[in-house]
PDB file of N, CA and C in Angstrom:
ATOM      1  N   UNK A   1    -195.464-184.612 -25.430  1.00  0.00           N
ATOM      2  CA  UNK A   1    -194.863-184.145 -24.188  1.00  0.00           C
ATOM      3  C   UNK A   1    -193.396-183.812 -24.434  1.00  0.00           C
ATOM      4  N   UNK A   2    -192.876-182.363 -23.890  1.00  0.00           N
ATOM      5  CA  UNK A   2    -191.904-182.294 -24.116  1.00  0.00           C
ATOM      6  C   UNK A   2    -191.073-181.594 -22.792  1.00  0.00           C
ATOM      7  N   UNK A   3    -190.140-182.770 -23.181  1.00  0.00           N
ATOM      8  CA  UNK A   3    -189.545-182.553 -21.097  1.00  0.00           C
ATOM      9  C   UNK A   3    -188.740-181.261 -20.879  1.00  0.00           C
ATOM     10  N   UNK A   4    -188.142-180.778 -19.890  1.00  0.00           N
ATOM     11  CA  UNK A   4    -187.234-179.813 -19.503  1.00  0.00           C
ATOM     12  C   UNK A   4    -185.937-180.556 -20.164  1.00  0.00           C
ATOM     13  N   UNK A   5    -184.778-179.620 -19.587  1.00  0.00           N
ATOM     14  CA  UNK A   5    -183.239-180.152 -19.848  1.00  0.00           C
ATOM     15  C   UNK A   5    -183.224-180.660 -18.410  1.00  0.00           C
ATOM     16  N   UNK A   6    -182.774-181.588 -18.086  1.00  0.00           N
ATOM     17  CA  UNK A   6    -182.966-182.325 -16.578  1.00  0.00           C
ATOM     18  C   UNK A   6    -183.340-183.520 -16.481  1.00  0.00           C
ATOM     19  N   UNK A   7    -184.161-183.859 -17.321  1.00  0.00           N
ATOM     20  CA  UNK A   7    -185.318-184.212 -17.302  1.00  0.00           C
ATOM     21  C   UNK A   7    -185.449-185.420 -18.439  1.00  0.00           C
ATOM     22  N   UNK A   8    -186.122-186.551 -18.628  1.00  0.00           N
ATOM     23  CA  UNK A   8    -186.402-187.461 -19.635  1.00  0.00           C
ATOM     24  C   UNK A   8    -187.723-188.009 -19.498  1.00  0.00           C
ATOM     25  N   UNK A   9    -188.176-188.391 -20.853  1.00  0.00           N
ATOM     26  CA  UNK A   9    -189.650-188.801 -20.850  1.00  0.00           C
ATOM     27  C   UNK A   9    -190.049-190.687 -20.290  1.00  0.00           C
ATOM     28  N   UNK A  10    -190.604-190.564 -19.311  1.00  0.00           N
ATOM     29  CA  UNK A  10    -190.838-191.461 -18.873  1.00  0.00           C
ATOM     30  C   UNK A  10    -191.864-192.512 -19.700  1.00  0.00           C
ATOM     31  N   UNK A  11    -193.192-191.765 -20.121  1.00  0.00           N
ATOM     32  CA  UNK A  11    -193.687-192.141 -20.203  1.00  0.00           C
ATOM     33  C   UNK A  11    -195.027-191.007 -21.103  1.00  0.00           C
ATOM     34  N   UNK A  12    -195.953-191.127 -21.681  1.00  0.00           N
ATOM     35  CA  UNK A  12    -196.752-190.170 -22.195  1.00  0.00           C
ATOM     36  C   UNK A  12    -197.018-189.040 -21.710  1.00  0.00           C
ATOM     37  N   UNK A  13    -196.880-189.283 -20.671  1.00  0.00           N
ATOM     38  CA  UNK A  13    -197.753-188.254 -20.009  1.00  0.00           C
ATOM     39  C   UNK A  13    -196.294-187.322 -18.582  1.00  0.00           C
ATOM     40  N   UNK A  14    -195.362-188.530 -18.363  1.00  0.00           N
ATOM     41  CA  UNK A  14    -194.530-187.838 -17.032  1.00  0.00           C
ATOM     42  C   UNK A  14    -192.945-187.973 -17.418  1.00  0.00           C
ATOM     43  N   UNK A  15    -193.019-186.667 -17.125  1.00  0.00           N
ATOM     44  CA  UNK A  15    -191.204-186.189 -17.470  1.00  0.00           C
ATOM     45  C   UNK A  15    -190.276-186.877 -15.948  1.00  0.00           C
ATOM     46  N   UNK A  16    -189.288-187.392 -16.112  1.00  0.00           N
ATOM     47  CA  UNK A  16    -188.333-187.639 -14.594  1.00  0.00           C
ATOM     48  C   UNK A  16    -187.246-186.897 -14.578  1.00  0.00           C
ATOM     49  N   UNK A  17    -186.921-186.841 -13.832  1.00  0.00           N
ATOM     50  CA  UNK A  17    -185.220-186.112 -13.186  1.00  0.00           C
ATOM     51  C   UNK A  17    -184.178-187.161 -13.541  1.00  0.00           C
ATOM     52  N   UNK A  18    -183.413-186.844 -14.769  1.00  0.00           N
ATOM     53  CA  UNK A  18    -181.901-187.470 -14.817  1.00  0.00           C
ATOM     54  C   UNK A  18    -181.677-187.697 -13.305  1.00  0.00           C
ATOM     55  N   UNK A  19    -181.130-188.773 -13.110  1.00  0.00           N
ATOM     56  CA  UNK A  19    -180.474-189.097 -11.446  1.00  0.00           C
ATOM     57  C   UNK A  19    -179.662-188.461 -11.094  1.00  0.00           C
ATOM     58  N   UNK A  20    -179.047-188.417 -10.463  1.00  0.00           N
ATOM     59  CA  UNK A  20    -177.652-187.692  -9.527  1.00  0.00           C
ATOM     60  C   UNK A  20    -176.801-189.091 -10.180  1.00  0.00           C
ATOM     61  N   UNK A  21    -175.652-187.372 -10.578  1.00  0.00           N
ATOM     62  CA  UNK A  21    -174.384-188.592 -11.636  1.00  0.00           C
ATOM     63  C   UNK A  21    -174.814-188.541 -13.163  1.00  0.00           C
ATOM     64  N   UNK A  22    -175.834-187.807 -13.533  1.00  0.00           N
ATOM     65  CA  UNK A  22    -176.208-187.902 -14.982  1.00  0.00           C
ATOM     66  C   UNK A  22    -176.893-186.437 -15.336  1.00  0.00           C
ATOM     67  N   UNK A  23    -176.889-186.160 -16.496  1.00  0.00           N
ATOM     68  CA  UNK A  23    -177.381-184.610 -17.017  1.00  0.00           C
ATOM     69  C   UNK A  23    -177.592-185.030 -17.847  1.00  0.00           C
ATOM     70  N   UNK A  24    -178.698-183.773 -18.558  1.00  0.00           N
ATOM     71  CA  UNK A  24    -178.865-183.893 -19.837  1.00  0.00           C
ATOM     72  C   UNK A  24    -179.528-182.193 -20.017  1.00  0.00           C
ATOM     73  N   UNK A  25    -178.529-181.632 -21.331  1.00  0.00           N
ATOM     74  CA  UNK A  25    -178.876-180.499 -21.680  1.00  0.00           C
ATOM     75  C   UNK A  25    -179.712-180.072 -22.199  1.00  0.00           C
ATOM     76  N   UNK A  26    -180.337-180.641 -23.241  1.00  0.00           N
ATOM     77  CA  UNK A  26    -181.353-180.771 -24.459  1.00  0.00           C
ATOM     78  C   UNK A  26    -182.510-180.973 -23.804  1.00  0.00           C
ATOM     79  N   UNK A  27    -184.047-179.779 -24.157  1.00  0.00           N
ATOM     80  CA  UNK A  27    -185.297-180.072 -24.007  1.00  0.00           C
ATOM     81  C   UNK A  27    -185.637-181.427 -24.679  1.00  0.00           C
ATOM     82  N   UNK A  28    -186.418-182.398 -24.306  1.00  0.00           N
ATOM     83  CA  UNK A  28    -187.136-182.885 -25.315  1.00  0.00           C
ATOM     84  C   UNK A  28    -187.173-184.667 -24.425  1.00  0.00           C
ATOM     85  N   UNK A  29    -186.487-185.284 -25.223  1.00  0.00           N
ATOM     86  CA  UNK A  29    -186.199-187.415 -24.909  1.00  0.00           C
ATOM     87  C   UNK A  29    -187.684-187.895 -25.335  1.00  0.00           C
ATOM     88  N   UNK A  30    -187.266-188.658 -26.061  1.00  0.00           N
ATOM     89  CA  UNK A  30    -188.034-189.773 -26.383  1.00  0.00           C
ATOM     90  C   UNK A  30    -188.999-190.625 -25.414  1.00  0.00           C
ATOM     91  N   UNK A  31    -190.152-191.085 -25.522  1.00  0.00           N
ATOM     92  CA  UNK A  31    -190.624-192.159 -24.323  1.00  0.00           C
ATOM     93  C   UNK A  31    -189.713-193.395 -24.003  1.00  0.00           C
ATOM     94  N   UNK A  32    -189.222-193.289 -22.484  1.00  0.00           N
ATOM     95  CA  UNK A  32    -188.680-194.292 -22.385  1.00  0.00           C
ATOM     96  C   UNK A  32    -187.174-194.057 -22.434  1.00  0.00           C
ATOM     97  N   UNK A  33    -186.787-192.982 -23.249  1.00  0.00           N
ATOM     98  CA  UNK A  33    -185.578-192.805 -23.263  1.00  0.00           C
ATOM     99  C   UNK A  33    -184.465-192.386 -22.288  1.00  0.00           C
ATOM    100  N   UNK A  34    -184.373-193.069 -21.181  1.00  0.00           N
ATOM    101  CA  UNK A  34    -183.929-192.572 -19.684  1.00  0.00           C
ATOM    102  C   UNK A  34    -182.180-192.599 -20.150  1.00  0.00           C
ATOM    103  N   UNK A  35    -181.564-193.234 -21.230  1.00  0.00           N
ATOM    104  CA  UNK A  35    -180.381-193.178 -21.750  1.00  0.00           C
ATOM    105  C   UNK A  35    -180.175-192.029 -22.626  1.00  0.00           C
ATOM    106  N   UNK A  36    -180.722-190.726 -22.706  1.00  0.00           N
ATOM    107  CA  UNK A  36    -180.783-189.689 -23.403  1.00  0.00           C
ATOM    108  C   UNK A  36    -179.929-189.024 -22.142  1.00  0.00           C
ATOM    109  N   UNK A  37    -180.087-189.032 -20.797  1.00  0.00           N
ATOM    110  CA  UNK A  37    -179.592-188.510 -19.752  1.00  0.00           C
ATOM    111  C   UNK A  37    -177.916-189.356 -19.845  1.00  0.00           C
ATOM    112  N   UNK A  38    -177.433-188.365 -19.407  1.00  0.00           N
ATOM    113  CA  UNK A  38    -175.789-188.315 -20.115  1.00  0.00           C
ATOM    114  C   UNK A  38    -174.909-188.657 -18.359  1.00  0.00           C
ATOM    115  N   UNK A  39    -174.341-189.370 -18.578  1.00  0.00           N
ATOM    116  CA  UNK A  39    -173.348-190.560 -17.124  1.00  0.00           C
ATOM    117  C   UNK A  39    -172.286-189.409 -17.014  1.00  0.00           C
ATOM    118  N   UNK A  40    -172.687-188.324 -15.891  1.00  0.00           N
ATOM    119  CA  UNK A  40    -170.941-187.571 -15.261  1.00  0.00           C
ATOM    120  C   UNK A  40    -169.619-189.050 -15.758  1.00  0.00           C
ATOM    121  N   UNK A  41    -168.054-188.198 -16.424  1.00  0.00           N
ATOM    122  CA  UNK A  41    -167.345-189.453 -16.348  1.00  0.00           C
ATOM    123  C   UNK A  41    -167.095-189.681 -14.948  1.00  0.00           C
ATOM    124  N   UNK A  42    -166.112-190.831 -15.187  1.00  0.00           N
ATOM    125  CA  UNK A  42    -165.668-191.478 -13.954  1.00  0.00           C
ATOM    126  C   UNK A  42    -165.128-190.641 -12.693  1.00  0.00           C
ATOM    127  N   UNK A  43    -165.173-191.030 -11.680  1.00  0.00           N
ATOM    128  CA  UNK A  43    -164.895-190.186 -10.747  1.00  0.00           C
ATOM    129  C   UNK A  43    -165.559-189.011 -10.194  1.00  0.00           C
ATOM    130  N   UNK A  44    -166.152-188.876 -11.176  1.00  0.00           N
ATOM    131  CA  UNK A  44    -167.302-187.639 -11.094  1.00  0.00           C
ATOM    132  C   UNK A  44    -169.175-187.673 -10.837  1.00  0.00           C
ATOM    133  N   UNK A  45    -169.442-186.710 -10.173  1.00  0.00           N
ATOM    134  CA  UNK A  45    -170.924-186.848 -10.286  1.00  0.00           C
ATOM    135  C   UNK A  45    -171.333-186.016  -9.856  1.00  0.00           C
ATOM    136  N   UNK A  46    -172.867-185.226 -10.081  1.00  0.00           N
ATOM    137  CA  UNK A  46    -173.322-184.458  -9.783  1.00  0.00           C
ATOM    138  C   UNK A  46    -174.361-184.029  -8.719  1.00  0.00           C
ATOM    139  N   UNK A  47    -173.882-182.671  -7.874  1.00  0.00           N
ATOM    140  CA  UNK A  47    -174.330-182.994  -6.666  1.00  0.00           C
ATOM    141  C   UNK A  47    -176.059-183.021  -6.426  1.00  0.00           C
ATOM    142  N   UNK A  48    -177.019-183.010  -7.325  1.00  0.00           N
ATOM    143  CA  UNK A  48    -178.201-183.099  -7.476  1.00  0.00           C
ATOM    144  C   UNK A  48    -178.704-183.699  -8.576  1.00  0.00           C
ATOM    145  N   UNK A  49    -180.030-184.019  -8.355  1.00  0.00           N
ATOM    146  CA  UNK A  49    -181.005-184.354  -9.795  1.00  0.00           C
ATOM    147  C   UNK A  49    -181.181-183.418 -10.745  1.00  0.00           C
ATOM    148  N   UNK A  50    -180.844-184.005 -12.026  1.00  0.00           N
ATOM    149  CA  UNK A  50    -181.946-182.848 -12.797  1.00  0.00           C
ATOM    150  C   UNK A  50    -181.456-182.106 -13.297  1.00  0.00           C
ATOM    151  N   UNK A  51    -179.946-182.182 -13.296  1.00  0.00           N
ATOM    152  CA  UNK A  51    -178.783-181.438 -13.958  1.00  0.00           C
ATOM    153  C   UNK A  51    -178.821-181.306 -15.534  1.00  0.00           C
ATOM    154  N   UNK A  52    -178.420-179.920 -15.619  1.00  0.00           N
ATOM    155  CA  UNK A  52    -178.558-179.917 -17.059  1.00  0.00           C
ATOM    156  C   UNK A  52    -177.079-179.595 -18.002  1.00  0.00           C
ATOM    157  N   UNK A  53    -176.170-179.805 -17.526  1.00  0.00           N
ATOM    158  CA  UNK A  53    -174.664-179.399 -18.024  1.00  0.00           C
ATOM    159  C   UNK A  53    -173.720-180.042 -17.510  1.00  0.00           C
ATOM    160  N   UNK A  54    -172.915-180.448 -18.359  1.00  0.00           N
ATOM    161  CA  UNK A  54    -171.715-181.616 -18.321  1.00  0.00           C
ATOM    162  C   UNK A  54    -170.670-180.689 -16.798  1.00  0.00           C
ATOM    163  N   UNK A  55    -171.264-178.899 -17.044  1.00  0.00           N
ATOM    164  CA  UNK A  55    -169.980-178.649 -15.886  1.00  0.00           C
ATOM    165  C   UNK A  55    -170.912-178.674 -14.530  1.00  0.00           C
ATOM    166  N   UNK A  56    -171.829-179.362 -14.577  1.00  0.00           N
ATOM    167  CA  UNK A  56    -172.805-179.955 -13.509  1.00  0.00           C
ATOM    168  C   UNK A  56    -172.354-181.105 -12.298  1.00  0.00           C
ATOM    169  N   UNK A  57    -170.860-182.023 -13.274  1.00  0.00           N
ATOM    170  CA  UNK A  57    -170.352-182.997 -12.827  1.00  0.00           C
ATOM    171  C   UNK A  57    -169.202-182.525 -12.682  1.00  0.00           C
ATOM    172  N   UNK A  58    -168.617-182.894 -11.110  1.00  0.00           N
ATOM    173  CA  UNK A  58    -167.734-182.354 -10.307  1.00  0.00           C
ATOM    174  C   UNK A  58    -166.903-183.816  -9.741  1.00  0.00           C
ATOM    175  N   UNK A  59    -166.102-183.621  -9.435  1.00  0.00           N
ATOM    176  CA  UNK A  59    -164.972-184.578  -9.570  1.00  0.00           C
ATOM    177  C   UNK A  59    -165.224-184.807  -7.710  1.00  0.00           C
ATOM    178  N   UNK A  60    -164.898-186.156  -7.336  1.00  0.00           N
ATOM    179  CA  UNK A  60    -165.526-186.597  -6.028  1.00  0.00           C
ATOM    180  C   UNK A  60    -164.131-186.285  -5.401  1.00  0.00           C
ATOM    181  N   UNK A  61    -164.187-186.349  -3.787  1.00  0.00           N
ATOM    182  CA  UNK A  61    -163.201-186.739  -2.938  1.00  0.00           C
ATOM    183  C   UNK A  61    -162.414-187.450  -3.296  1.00  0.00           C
ATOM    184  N   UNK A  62    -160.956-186.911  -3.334  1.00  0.00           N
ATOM    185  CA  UNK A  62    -159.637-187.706  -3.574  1.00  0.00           C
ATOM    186  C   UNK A  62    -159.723-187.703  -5.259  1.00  0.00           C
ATOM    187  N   UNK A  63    -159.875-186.809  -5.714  1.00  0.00           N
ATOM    188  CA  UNK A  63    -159.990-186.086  -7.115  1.00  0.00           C
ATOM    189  C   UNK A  63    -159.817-185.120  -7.542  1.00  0.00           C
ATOM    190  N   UNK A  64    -159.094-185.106  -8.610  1.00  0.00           N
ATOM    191  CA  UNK A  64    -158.955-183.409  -9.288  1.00  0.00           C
ATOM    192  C   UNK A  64    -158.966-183.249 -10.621  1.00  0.00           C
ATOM    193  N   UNK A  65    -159.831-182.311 -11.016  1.00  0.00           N
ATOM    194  CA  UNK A  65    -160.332-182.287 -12.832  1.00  0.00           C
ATOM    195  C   UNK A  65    -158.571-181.986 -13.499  1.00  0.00           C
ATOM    196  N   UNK A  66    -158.666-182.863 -14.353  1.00  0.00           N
ATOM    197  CA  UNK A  66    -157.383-182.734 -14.811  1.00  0.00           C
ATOM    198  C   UNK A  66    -157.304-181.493 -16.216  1.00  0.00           C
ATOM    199  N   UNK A  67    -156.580-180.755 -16.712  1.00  0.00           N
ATOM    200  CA  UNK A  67    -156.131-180.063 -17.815  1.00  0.00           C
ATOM    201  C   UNK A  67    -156.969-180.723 -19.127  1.00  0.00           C
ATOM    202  N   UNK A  68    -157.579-181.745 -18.905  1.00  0.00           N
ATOM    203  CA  UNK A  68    -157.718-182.706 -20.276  1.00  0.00           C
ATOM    204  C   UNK A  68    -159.292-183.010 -20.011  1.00  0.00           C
ATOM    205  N   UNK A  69    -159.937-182.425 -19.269  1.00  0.00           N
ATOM    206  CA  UNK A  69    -161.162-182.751 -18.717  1.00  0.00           C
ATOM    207  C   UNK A  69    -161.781-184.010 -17.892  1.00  0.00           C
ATOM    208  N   UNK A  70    -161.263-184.869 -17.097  1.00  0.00           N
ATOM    209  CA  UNK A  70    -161.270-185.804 -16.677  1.00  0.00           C
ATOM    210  C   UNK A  70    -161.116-185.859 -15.241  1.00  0.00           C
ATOM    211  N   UNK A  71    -161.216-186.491 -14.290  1.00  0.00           N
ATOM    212  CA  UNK A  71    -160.987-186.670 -12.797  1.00  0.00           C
ATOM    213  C   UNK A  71    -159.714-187.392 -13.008  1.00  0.00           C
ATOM    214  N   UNK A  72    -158.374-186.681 -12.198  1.00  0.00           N
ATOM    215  CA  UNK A  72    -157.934-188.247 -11.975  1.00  0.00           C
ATOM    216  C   UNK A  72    -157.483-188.189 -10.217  1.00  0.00           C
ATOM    217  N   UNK A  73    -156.741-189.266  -9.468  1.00  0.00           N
ATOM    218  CA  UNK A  73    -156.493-188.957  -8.311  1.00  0.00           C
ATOM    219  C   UNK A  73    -155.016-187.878  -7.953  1.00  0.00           C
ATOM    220  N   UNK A  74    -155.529-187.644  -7.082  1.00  0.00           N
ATOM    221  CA  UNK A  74    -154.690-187.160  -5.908  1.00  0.00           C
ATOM    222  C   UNK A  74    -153.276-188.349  -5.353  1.00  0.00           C
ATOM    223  N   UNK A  75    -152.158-187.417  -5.574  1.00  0.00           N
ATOM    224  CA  UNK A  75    -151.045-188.813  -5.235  1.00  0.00           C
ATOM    225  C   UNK A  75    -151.051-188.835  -3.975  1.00  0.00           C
ATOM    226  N   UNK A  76    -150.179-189.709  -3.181  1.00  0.00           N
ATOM    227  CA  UNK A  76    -149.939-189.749  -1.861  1.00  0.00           C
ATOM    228  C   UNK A  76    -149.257-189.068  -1.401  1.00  0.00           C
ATOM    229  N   UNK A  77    -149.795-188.133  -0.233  1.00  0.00           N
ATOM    230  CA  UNK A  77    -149.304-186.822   0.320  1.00  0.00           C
ATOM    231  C   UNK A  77    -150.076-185.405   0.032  1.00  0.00           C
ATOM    232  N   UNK A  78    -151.192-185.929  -0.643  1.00  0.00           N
ATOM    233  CA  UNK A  78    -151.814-184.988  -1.279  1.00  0.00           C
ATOM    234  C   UNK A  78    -153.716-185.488  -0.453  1.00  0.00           C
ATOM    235  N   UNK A  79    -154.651-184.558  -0.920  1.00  0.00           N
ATOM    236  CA  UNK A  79    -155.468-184.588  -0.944  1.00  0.00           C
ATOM    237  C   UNK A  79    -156.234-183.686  -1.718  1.00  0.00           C
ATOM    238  N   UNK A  80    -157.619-183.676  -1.520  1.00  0.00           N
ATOM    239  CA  UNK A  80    -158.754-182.833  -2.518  1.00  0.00           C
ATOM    240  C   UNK A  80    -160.018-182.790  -1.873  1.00  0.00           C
ATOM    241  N   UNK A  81    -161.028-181.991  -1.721  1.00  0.00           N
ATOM    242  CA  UNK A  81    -162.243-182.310  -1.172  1.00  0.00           C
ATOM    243  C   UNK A  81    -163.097-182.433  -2.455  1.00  0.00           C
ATOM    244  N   UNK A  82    -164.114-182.402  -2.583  1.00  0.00           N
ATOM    245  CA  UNK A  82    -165.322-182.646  -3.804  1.00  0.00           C
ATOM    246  C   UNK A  82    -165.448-181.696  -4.074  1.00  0.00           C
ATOM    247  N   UNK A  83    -165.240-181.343  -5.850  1.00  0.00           N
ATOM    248  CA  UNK A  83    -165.413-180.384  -6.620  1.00  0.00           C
ATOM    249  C   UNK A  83    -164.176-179.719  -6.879  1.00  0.00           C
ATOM    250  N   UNK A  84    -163.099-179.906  -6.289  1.00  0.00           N
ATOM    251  CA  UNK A  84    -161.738-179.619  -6.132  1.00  0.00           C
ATOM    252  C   UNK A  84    -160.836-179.648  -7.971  1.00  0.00           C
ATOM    253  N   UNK A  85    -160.064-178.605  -8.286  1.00  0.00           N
ATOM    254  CA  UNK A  85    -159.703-178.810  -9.455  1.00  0.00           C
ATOM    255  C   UNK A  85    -158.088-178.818  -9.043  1.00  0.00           C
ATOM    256  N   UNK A  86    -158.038-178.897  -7.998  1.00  0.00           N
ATOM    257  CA  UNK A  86    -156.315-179.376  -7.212  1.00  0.00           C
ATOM    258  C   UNK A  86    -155.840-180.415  -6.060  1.00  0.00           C
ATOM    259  N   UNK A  87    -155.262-180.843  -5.844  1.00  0.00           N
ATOM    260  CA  UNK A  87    -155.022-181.555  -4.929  1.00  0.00           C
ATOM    261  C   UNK A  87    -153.899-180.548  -3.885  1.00  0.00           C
ATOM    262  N   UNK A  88    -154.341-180.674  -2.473  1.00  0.00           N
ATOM    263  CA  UNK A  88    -153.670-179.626  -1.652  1.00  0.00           C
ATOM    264  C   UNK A  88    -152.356-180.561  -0.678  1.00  0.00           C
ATOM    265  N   UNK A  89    -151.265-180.357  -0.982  1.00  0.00           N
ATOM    266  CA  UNK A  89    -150.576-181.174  -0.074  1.00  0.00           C
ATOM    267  C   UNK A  89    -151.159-180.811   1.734  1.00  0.00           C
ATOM    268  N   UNK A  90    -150.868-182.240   2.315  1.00  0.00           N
ATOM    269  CA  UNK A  90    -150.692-182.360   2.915  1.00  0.00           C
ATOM    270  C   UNK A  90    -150.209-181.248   4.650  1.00  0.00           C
ATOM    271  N   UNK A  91    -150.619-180.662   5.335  1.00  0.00           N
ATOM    272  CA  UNK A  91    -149.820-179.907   6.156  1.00  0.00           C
ATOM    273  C   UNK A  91    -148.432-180.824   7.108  1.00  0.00           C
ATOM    274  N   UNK A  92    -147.812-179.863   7.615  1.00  0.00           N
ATOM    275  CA  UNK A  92    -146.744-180.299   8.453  1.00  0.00           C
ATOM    276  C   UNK A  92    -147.583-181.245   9.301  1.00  0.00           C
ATOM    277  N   UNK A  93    -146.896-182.452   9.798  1.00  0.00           N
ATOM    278  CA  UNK A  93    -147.644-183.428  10.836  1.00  0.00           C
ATOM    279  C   UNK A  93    -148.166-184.213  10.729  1.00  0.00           C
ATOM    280  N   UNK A  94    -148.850-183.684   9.297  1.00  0.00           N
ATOM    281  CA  UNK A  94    -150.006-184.726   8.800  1.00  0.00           C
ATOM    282  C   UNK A  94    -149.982-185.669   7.420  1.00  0.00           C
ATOM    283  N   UNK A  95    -150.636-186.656   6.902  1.00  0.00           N
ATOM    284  CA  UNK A  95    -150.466-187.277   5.529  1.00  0.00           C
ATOM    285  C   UNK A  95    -151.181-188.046   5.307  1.00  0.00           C
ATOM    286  N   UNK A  96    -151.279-188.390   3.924  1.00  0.00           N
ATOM    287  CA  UNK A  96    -151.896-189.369   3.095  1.00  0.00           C
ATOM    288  C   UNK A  96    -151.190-189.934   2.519  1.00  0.00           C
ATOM    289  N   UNK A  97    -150.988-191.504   3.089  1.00  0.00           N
ATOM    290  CA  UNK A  97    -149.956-192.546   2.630  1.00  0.00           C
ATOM    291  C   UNK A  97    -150.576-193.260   1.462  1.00  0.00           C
ATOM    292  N   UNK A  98    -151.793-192.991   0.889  1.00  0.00           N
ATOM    293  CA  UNK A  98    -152.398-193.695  -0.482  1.00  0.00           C
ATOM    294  C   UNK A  98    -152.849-192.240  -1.304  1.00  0.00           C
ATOM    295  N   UNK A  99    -153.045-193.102  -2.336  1.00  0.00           N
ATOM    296  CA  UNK A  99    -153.488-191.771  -3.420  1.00  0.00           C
ATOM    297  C   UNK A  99    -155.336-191.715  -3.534  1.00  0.00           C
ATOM    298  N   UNK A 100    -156.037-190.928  -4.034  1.00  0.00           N
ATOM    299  CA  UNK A 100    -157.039-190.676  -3.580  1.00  0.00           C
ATOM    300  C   UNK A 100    -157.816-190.060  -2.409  1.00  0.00           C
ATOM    301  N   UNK A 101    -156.660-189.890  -1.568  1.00  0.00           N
ATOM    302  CA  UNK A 101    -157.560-189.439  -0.195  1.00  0.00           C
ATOM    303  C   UNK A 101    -157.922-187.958  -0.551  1.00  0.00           C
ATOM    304  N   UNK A 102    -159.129-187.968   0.671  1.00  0.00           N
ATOM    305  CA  UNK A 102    -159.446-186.785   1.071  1.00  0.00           C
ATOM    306  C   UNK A 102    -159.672-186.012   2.211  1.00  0.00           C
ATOM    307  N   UNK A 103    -158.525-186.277   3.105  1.00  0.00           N
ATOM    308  CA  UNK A 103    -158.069-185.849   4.391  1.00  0.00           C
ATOM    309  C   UNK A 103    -157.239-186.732   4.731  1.00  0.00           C
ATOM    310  N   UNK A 104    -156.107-185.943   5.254  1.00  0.00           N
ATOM    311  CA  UNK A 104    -154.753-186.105   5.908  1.00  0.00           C
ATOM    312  C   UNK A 104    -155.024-186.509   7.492  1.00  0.00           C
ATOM    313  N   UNK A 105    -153.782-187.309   7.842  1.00  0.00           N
ATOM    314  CA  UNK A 105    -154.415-188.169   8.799  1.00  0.00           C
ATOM    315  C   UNK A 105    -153.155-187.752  10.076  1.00  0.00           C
ATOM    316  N   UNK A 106    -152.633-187.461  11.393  1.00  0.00           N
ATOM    317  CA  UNK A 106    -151.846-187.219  11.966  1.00  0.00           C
ATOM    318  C   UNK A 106    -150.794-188.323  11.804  1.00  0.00           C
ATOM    319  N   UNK A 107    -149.663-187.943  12.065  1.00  0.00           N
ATOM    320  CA  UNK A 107    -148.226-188.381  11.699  1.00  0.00           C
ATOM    321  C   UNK A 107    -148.231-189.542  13.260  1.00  0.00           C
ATOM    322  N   UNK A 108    -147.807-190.303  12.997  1.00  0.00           N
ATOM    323  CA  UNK A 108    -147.805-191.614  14.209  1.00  0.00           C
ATOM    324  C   UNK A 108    -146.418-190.411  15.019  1.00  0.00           C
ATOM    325  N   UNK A 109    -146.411-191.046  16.158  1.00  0.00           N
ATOM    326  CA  UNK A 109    -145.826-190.651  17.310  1.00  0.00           C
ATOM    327  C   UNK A 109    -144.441-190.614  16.857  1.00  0.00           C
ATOM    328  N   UNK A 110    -143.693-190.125  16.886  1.00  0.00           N
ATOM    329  CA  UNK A 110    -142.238-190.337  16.712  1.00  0.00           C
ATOM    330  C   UNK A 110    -141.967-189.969  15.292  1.00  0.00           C
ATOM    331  N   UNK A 111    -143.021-189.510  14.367  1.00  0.00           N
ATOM    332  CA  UNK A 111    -142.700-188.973  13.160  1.00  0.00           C
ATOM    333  C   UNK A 111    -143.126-187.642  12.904  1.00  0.00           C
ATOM    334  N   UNK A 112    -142.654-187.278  11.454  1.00  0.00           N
ATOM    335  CA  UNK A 112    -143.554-186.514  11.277  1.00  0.00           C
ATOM    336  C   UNK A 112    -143.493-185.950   9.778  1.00  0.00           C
TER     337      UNK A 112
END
């Protein structure tokens, strides 16, 4: 039995879907070999099963793919939505007083 790219050999006879958060490019895996399917890094994961390419894994909320290939966060004052390769400041009024966010929050009364 020889599986798709997506995909790992379960068992003799049945191929599975790498999970969501994991890919794997290569036809083929071993029985049993569900660690042939490759872990999006940190911060990252992919928005379906069955993925077959590392650019499959997309960097989550309050994240941005860095120059170096990696997720890292968004500083404070900033934000990002999922899949984002920037972090967007903040508009007038509004902010993110921690790093990681992913939406800006209105300015308390008397600020701004």
């Amino acid at each position: 039995l020889v599986c798709l790219a997506g995909y790992f050999q379960l068992n003799a006879t049945t191929c599975k879907k790498c999970p969501r958060g994991e890919f794997l490019s290569a036809k083929g895996g071993k029985q049993g070999s569900k660690h042939e399917c490759i872990r999006c890094p940190g911060n990252s994961s992919t928005s379906s099963e069955a993925s077959t390419s590392f650019d499959a894994c997309k960097c989550t909320e309050g994240f941005r793919m860095s120059s170096a290939g990696f997720c890292e966060a968004c500083p404070a004052g900033k934000f990002s939505l999922r899949a984002s390769s920037v972090c967007h400041d903040c508009i007038a009024g509004t902010i993110s007083s921690s790093s990681m966010s992913s939406t800006c929050a209105a300015c308390g009364r008397g600020t701004f």
